[in-house]
Protein backbone atom coordinates (compact mmCIF):
# COMPACT_ATOMS: atom_id res chain seq x y z
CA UNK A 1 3.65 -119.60 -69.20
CA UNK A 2 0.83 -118.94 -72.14
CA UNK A 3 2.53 -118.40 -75.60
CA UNK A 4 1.78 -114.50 -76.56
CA UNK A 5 -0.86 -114.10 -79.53
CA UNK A 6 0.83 -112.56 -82.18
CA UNK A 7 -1.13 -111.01 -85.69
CA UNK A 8 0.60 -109.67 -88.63
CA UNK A 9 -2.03 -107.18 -90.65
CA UNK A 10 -0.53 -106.64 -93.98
CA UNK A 11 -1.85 -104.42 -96.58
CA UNK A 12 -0.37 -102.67 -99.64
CA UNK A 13 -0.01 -99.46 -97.89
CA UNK A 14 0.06 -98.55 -94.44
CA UNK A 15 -3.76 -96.91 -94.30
CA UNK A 16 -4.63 -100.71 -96.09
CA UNK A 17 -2.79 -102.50 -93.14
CA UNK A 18 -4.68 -99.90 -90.61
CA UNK A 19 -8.00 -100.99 -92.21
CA UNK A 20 -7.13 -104.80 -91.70
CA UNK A 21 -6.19 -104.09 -88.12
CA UNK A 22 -9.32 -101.70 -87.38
CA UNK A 23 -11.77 -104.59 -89.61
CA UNK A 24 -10.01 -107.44 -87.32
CA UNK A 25 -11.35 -105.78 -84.07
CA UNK A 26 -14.60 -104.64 -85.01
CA UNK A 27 -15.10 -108.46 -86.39
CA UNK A 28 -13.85 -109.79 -83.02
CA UNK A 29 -14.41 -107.24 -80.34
CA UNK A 30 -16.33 -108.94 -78.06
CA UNK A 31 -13.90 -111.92 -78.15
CA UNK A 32 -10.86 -109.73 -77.58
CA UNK A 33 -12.40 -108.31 -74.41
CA UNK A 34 -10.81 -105.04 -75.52
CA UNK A 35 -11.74 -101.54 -76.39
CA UNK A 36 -10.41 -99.94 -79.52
CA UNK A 37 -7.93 -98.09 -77.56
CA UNK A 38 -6.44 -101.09 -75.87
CA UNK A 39 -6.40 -102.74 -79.16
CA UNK A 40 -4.50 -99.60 -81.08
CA UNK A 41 -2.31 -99.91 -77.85
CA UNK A 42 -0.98 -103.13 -78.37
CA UNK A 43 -0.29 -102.48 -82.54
CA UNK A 44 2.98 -101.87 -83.87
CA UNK A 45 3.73 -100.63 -87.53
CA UNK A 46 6.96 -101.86 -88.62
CA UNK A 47 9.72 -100.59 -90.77
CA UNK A 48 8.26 -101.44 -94.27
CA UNK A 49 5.12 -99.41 -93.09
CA UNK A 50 2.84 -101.68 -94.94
CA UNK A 51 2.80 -104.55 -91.86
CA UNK A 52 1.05 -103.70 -88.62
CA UNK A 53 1.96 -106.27 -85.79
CA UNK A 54 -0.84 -106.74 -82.86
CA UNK A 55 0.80 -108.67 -79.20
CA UNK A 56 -1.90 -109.97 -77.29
CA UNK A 57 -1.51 -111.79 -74.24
């Protein structure tokens, strides 16, 4: 079994953590193999709302 790829995006609010998520995929797209609606798919914002957590495969 392949360890899960795991990504923490923090910013200093939660629109600065979006933009580091959103900047990630546009930077590595065509490595991901993912649209941006698989990527928004796999992101979760956590409690503190200024971490957003992306679980790829």
């Amino acid at each position: 079994m392949t360890p899960r790829r795991e990504l923490q995006f923090v910013g200093t609010s939660p629109q600065d953590a979006k933009r580091k998520a959103l900047n990630y995929w546009y930077a590595n797209q065509t490595a991901l193999r993912m649209s941006i609606r698989d990527f928004s798919a796999r992101l979760i914002l956590l409690p503190d709302a200024r971490t957003i957590v992306f679980h790829g495969d």
